[in-house]
Structures are given as structure tokens and as C-alpha cells.
PDB file of N, CA and C in Angstrom:
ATOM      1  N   UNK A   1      97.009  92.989  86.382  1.00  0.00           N
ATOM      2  CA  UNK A   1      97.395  92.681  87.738  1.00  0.00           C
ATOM      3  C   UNK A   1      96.760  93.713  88.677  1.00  0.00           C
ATOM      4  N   UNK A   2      96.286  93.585  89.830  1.00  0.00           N
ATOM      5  CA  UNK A   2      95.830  93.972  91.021  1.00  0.00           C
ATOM      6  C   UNK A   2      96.716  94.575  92.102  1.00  0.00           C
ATOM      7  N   UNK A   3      96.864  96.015  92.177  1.00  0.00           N
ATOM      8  CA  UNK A   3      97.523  96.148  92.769  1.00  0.00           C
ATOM      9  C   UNK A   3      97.990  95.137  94.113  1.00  0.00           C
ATOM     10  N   UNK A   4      97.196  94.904  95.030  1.00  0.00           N
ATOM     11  CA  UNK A   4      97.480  93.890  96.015  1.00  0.00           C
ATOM     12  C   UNK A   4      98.202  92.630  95.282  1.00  0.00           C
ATOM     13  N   UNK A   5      98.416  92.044  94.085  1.00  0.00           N
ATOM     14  CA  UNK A   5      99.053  91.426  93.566  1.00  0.00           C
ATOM     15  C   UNK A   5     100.631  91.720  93.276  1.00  0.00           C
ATOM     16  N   UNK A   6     100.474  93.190  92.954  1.00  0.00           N
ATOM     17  CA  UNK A   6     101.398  93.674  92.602  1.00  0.00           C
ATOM     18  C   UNK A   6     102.377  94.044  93.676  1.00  0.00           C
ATOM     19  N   UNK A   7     101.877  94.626  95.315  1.00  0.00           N
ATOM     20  CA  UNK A   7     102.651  94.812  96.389  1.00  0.00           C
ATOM     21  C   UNK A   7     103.146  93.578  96.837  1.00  0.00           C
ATOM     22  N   UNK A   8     102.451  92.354  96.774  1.00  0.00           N
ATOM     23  CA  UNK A   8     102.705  91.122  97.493  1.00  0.00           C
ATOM     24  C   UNK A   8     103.512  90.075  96.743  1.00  0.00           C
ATOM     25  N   UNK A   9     103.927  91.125  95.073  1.00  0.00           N
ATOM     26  CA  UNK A   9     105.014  90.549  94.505  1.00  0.00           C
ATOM     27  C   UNK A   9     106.249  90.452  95.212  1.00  0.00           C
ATOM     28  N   UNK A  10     106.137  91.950  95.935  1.00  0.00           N
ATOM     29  CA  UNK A  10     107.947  92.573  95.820  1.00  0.00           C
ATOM     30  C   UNK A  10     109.104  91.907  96.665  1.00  0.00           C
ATOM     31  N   UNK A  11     108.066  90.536  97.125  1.00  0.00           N
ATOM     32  CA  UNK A  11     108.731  89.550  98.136  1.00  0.00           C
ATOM     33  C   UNK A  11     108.182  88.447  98.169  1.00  0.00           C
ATOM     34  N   UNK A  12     108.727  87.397  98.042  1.00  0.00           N
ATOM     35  CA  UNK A  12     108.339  85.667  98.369  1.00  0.00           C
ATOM     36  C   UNK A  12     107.702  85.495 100.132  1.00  0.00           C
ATOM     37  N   UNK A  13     107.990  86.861 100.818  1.00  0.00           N
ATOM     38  CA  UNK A  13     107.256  86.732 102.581  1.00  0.00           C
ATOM     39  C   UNK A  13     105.684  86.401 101.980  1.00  0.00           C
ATOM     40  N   UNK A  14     105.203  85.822 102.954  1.00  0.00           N
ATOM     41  CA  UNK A  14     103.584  85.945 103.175  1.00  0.00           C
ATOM     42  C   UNK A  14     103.152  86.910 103.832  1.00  0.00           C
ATOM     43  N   UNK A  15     103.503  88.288 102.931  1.00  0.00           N
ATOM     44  CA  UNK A  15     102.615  89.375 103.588  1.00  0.00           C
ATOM     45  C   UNK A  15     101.049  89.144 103.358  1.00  0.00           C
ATOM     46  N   UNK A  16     100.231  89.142 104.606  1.00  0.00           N
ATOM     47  CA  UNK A  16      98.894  89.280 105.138  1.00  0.00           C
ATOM     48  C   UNK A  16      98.088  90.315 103.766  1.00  0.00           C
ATOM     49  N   UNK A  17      97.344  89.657 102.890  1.00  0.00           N
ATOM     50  CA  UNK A  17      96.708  90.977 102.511  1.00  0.00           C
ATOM     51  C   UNK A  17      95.618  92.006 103.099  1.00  0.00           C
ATOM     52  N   UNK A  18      95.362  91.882 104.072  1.00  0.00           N
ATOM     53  CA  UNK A  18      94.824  92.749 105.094  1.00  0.00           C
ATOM     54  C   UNK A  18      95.669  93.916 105.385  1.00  0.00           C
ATOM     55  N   UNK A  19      97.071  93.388 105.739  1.00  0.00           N
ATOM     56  CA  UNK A  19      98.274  94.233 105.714  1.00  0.00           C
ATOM     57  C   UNK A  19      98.534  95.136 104.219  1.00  0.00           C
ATOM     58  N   UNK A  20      98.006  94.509 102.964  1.00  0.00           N
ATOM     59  CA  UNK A  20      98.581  95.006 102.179  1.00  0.00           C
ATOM     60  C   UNK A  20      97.349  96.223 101.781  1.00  0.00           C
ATOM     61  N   UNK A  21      95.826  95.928 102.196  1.00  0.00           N
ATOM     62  CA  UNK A  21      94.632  96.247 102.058  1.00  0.00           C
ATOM     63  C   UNK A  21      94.701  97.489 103.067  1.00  0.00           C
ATOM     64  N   UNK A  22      95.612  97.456 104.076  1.00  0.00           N
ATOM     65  CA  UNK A  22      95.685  99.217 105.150  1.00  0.00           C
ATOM     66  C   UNK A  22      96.595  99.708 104.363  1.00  0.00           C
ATOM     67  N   UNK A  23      97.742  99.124 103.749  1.00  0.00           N
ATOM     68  CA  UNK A  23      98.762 100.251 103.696  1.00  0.00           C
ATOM     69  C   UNK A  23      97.694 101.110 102.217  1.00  0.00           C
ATOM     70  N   UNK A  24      97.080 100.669 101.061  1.00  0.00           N
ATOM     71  CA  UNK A  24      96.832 100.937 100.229  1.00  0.00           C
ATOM     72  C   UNK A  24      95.780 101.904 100.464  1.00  0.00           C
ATOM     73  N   UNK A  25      94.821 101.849 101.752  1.00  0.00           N
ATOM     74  CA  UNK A  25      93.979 102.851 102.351  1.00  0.00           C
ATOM     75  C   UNK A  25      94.882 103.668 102.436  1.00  0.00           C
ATOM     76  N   UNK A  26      95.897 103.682 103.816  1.00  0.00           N
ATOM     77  CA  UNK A  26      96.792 104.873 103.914  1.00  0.00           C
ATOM     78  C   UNK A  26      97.297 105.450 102.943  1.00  0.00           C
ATOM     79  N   UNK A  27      97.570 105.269 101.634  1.00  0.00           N
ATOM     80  CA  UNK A  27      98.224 106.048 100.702  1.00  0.00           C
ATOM     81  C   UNK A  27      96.897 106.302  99.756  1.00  0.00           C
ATOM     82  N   UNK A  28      95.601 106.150  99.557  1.00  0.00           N
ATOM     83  CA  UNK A  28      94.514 106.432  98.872  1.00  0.00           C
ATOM     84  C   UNK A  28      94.700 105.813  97.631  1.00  0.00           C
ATOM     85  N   UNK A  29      94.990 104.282  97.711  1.00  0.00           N
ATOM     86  CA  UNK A  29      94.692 103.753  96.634  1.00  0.00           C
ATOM     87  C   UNK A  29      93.507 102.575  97.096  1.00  0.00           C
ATOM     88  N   UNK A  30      93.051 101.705  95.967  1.00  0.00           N
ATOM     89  CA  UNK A  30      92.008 100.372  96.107  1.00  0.00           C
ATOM     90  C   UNK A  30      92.790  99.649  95.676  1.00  0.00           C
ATOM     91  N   UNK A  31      93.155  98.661  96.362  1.00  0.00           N
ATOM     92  CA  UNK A  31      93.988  97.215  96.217  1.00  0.00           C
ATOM     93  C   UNK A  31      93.818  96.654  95.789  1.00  0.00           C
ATOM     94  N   UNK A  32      91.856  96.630  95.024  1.00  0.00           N
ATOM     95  CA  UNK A  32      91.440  95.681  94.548  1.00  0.00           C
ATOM     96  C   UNK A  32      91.431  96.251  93.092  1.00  0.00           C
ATOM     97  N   UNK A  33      92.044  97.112  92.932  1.00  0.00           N
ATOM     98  CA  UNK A  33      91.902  98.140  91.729  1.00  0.00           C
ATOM     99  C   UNK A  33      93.242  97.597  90.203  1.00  0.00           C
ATOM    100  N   UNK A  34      93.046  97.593  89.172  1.00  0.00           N
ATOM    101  CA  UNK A  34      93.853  97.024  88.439  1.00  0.00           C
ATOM    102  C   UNK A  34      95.040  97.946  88.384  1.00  0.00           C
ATOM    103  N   UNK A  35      96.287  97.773  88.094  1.00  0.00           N
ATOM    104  CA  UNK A  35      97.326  98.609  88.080  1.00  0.00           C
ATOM    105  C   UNK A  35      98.214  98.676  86.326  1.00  0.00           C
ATOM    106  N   UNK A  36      98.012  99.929  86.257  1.00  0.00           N
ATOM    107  CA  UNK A  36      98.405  99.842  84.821  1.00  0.00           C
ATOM    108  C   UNK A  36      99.827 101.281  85.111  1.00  0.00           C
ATOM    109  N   UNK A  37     100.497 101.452  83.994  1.00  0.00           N
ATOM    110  CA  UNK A  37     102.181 101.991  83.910  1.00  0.00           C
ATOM    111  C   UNK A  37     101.608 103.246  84.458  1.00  0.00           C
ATOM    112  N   UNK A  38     100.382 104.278  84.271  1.00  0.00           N
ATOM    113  CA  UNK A  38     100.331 105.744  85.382  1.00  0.00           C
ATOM    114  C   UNK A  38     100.313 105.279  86.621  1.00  0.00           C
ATOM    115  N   UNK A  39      99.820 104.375  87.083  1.00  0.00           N
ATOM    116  CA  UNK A  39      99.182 104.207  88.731  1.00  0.00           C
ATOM    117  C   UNK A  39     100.683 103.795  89.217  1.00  0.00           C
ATOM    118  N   UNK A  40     101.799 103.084  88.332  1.00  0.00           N
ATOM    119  CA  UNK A  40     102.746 102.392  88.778  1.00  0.00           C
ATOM    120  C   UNK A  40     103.956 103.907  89.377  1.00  0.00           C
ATOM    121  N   UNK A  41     103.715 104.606  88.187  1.00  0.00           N
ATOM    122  CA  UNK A  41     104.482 105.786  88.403  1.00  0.00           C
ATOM    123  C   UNK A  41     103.751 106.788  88.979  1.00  0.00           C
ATOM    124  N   UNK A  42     102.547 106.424  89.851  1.00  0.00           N
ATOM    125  CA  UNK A  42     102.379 107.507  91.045  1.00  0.00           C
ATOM    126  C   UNK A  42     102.972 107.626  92.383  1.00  0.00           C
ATOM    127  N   UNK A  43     102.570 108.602  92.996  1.00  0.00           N
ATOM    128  CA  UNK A  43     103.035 109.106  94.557  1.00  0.00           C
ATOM    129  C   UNK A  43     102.788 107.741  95.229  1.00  0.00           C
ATOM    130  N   UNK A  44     101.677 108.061  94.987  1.00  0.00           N
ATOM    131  CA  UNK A  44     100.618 106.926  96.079  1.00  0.00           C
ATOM    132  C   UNK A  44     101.258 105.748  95.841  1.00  0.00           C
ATOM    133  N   UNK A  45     101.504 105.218  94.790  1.00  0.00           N
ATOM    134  CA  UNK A  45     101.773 103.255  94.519  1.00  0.00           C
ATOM    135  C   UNK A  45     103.228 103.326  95.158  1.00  0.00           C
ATOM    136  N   UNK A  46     104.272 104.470  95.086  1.00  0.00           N
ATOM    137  CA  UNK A  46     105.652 104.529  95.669  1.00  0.00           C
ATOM    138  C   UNK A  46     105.770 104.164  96.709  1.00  0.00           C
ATOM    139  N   UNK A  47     104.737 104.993  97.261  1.00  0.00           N
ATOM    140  CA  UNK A  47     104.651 105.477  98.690  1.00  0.00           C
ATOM    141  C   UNK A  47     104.037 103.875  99.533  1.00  0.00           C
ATOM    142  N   UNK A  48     103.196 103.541  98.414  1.00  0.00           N
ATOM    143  CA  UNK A  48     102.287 101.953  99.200  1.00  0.00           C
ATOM    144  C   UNK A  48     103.763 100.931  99.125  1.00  0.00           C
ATOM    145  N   UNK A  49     104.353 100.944  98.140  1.00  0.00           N
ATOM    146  CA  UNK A  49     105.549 100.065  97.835  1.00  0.00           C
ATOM    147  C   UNK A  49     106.747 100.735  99.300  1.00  0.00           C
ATOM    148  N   UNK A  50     107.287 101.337  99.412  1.00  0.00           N
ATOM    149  CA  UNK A  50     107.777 102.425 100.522  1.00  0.00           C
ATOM    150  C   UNK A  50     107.035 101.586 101.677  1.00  0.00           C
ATOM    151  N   UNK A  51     106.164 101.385 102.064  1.00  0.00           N
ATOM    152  CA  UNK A  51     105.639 101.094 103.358  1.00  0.00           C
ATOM    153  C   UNK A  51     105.608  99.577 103.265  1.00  0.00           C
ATOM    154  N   UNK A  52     105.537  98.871 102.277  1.00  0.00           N
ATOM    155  CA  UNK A  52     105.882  97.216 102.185  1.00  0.00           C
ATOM    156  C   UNK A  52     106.606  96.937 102.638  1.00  0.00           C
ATOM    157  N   UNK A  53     108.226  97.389 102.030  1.00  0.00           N
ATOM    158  CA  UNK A  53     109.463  97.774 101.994  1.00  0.00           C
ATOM    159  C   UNK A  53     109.886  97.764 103.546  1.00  0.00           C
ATOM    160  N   UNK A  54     109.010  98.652 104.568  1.00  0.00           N
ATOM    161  CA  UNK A  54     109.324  98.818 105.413  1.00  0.00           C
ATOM    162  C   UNK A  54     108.805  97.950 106.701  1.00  0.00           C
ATOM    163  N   UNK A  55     107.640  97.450 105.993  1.00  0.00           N
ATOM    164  CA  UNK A  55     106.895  96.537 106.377  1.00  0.00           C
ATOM    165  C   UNK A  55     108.066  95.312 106.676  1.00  0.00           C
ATOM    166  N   UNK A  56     108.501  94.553 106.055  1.00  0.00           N
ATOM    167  CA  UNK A  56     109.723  93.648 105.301  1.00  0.00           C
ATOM    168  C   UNK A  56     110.740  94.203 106.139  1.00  0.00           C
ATOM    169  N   UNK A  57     110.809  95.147 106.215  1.00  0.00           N
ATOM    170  CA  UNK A  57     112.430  95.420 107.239  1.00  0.00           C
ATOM    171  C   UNK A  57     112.286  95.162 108.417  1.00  0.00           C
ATOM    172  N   UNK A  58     110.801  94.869 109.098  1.00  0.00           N
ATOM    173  CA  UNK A  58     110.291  94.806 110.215  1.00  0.00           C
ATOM    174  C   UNK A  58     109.560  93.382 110.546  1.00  0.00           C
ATOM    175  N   UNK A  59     109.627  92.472 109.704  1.00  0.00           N
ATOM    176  CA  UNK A  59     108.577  91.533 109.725  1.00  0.00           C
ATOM    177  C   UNK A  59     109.314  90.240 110.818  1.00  0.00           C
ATOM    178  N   UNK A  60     108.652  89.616 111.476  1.00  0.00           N
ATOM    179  CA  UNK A  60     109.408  88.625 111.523  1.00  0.00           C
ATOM    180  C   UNK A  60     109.449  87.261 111.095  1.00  0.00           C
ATOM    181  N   UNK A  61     110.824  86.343 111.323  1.00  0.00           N
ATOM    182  CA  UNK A  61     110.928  85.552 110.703  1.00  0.00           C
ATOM    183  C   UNK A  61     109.680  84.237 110.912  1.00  0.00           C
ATOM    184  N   UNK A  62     108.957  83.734 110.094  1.00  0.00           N
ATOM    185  CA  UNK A  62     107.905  82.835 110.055  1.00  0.00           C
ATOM    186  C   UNK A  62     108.394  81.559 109.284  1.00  0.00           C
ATOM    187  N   UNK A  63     107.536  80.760 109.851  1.00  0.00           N
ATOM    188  CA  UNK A  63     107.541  79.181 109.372  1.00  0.00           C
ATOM    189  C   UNK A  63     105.930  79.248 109.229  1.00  0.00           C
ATOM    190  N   UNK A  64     105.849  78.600 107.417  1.00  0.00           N
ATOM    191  CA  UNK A  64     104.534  78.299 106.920  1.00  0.00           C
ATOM    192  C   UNK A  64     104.557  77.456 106.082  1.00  0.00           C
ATOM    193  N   UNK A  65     103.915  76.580 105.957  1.00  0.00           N
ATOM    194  CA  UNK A  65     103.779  75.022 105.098  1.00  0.00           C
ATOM    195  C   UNK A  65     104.735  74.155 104.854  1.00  0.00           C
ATOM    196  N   UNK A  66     105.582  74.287 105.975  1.00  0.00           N
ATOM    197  CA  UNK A  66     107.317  73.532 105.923  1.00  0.00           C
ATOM    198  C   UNK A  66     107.904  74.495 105.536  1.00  0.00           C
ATOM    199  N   UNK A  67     107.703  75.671 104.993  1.00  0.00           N
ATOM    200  CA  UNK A  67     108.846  76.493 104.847  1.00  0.00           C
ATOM    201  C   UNK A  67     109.112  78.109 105.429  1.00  0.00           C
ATOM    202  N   UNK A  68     109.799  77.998 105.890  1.00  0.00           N
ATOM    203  CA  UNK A  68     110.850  79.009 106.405  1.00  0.00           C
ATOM    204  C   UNK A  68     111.018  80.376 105.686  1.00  0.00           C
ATOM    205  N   UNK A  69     110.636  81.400 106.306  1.00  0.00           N
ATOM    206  CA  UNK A  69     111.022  82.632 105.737  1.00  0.00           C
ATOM    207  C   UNK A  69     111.312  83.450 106.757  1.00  0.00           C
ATOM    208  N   UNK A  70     112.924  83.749 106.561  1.00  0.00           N
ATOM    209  CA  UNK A  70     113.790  84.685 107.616  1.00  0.00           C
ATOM    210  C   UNK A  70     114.556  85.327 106.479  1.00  0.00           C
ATOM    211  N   UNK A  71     115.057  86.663 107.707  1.00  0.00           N
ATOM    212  CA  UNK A  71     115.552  87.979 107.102  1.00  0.00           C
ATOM    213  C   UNK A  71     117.457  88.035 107.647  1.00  0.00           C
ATOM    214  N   UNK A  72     118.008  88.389 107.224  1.00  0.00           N
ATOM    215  CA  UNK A  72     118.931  88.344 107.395  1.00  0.00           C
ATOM    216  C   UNK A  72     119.025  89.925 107.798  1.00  0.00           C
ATOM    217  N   UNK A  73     120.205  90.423 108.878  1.00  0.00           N
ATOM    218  CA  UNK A  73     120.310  91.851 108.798  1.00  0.00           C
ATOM    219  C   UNK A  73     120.460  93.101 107.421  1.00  0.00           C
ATOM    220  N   UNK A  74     121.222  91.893 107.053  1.00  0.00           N
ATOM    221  CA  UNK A  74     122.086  92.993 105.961  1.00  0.00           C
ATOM    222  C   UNK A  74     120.346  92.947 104.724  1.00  0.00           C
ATOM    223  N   UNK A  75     119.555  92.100 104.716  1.00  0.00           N
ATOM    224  CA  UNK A  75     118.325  92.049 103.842  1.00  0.00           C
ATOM    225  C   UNK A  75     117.121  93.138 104.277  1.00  0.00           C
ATOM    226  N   UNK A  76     117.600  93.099 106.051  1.00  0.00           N
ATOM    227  CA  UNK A  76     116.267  94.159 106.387  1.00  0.00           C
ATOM    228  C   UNK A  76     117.119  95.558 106.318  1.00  0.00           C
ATOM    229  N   UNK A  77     118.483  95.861 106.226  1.00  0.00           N
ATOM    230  CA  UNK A  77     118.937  97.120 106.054  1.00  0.00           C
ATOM    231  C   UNK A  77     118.685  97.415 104.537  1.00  0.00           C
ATOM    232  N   UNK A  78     118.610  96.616 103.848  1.00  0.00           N
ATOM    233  CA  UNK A  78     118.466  96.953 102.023  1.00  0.00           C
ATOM    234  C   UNK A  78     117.190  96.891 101.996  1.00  0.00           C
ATOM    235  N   UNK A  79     116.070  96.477 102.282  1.00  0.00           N
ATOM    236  CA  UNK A  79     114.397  96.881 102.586  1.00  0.00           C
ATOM    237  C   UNK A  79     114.234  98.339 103.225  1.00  0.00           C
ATOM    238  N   UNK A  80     114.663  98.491 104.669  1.00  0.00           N
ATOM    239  CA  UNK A  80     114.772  99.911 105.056  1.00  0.00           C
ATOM    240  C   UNK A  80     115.431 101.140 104.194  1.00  0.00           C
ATOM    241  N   UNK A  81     116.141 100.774 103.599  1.00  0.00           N
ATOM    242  CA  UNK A  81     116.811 101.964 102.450  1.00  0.00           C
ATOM    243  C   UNK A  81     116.008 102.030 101.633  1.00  0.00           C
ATOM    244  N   UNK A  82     115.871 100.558 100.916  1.00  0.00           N
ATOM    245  CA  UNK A  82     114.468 101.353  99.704  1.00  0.00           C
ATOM    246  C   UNK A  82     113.366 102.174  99.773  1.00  0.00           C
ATOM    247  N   UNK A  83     112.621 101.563 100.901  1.00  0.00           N
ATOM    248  CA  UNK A  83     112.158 101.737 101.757  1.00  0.00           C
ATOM    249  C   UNK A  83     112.041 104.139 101.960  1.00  0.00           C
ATOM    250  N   UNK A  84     113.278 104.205 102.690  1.00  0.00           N
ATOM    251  CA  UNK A  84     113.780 105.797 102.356  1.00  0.00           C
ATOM    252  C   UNK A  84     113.931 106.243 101.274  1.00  0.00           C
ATOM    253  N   UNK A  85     114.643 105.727 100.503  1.00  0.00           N
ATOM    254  CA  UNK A  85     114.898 106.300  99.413  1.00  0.00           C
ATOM    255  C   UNK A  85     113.541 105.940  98.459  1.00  0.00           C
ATOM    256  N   UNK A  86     112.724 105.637  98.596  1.00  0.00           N
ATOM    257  CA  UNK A  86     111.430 105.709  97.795  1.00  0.00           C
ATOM    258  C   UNK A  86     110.494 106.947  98.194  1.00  0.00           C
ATOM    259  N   UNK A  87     110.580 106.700  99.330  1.00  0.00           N
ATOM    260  CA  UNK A  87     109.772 108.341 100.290  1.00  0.00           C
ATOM    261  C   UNK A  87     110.654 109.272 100.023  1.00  0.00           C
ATOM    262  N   UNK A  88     111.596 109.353 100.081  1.00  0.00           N
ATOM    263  CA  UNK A  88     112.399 110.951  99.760  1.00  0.00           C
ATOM    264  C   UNK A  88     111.862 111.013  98.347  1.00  0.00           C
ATOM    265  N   UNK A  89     112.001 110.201  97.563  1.00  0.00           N
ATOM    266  CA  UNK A  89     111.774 110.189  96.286  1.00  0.00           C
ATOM    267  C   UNK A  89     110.247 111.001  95.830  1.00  0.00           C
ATOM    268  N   UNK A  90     109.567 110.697  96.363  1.00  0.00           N
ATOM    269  CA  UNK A  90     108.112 111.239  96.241  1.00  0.00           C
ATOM    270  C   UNK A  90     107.718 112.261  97.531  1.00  0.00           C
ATOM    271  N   UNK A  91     108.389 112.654  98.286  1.00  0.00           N
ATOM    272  CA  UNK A  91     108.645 113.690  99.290  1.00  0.00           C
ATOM    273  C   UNK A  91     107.968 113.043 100.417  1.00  0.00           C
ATOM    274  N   UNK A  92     108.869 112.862 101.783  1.00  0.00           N
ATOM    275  CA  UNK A  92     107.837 112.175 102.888  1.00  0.00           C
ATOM    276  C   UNK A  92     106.558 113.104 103.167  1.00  0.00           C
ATOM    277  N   UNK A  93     105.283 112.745 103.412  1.00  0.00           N
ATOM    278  CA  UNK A  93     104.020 113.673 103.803  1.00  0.00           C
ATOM    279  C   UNK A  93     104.293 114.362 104.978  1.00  0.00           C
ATOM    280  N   UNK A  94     104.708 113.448 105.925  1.00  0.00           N
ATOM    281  CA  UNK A  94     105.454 113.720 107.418  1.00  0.00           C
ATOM    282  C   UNK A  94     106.362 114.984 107.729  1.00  0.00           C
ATOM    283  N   UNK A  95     107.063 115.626 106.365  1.00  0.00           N
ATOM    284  CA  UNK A  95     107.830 116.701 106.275  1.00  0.00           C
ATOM    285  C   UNK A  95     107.551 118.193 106.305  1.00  0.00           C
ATOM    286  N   UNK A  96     106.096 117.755 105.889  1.00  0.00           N
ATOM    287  CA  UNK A  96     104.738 119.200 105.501  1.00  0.00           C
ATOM    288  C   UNK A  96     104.285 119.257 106.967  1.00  0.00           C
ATOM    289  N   UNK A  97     104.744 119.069 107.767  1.00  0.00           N
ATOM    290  CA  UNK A  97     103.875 119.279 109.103  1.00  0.00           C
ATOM    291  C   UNK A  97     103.911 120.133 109.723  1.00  0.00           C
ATOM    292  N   UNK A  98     103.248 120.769 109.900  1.00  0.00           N
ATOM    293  CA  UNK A  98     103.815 122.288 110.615  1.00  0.00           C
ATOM    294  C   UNK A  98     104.298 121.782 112.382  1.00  0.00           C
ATOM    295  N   UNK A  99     105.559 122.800 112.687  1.00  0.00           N
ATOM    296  CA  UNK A  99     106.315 122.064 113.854  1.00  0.00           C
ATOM    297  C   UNK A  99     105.925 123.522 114.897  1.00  0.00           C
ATOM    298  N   UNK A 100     105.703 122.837 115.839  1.00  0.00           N
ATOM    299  CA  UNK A 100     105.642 124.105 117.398  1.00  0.00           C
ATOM    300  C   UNK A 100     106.415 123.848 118.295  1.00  0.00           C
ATOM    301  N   UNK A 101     106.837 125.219 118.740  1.00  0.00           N
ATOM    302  CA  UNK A 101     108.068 124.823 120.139  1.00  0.00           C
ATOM    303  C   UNK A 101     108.280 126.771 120.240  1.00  0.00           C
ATOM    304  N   UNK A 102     109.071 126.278 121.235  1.00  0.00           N
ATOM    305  CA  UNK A 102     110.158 127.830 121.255  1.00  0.00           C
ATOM    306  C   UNK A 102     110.957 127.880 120.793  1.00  0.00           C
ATOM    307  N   UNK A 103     111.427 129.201 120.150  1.00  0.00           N
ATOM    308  CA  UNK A 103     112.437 129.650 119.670  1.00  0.00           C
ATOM    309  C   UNK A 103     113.857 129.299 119.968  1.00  0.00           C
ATOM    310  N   UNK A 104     114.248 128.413 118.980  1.00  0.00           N
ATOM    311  CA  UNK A 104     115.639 127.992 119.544  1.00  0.00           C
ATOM    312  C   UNK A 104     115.573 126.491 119.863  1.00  0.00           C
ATOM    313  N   UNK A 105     114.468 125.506 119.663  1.00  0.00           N
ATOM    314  CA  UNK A 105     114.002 124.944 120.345  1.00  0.00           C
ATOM    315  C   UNK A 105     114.664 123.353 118.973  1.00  0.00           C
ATOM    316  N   UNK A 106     115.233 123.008 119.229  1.00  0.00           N
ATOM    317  CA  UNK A 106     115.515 121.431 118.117  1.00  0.00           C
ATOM    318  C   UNK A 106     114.485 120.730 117.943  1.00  0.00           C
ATOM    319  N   UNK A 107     114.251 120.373 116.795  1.00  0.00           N
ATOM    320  CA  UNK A 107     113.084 119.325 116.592  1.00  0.00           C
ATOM    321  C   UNK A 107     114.036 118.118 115.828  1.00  0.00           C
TER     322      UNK A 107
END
């Protein structure tokens, strides 16, 4: 299986594989690349799955070939959690950032 096969499992939506072809840039994988049990248990494939996830918590509801695909709240709050809890899981990148301000200053 192909990774892009493999992200565009994790839901019956018609995610765009163009969509699925950036997120896999952003995390430094090839979509077109085969996916075997190391690549599954890397940073990167978490992290591409993590941004699907979030993708899906955000998508909206579409009509395609007579059929209907909508999200229910309580479906895009259980996408958004995995979603987190997959990035905490493999540490968000976003966390390493070095922060500037003044002293005393809330970020």
C-alpha cells in the first residue's frame, strides 16, 4: 500500500489527494512511496496521519455521486483529539520554537 492510500484510508471523506500529496511534503515523506510497519511507526507518518485527522475536523460537509458526506460535531471533536493526541505523541515541532518578548511577558 501507498502511503497516499494509506492516509485516504482513515476516512470514507473524499479527501483531495493533492491535499494528501502537501500534507506528506510537510512532514518529509513521498506519498507515492510504499508504506511498510517502520514508516507506519514513524514521526513523520503520525504526524501526516495528525494533520488528516485535522484536516477531517475541518472539512466540510460535501455531496458527491449522490452521496452525502457530513460531520457531525461530536465526529469533528473525536478527529480534533486524535488529531492532538497524535502530535503530543510524537512531540508538536511548533513547541521547539524559540519564543521572544519581555520579561514577564505571556505567550
Amino acid at each position: 500500500m501507498k502511503v497516499l492510500q494509506a492516509l485516504q484510508s482513515l476516512s470514507s471523506y473524499p479527501i483531495p489527494a493533492s491535499s494528501i500529496e502537501n500534507i506528506c511534503e510537510e512532514v518529509g515523506m513521498d506519498s507515492l512511496s510504499d508504506l511498510n510497519i517502520k514508516d507506519r511507526q514513524s514521526s513523520a507518518y503520525k504526524r501526516a496521519k495528525a494533520k488528516v485527522y485535522q484536516f477531517l475536523s475541518e472539512a466540510p460537509n460535501v455531496s458527491q455521486g449522490g452521496i452525502s458526506y457530513s460531520f457531525s460535531s461530536d465526529e469533528r471533536s473525536r478527529y480534533a483529539r486524535k488529531a492532538d493526541e497524535l502530535m503530543t505523541e510524537v512531540g508538536d515541532p511548533e513547541d521547539d520554537v524559540i519564543k521572544y518578548g519581555y520579561k514577564g511577558e505571556d505567550f
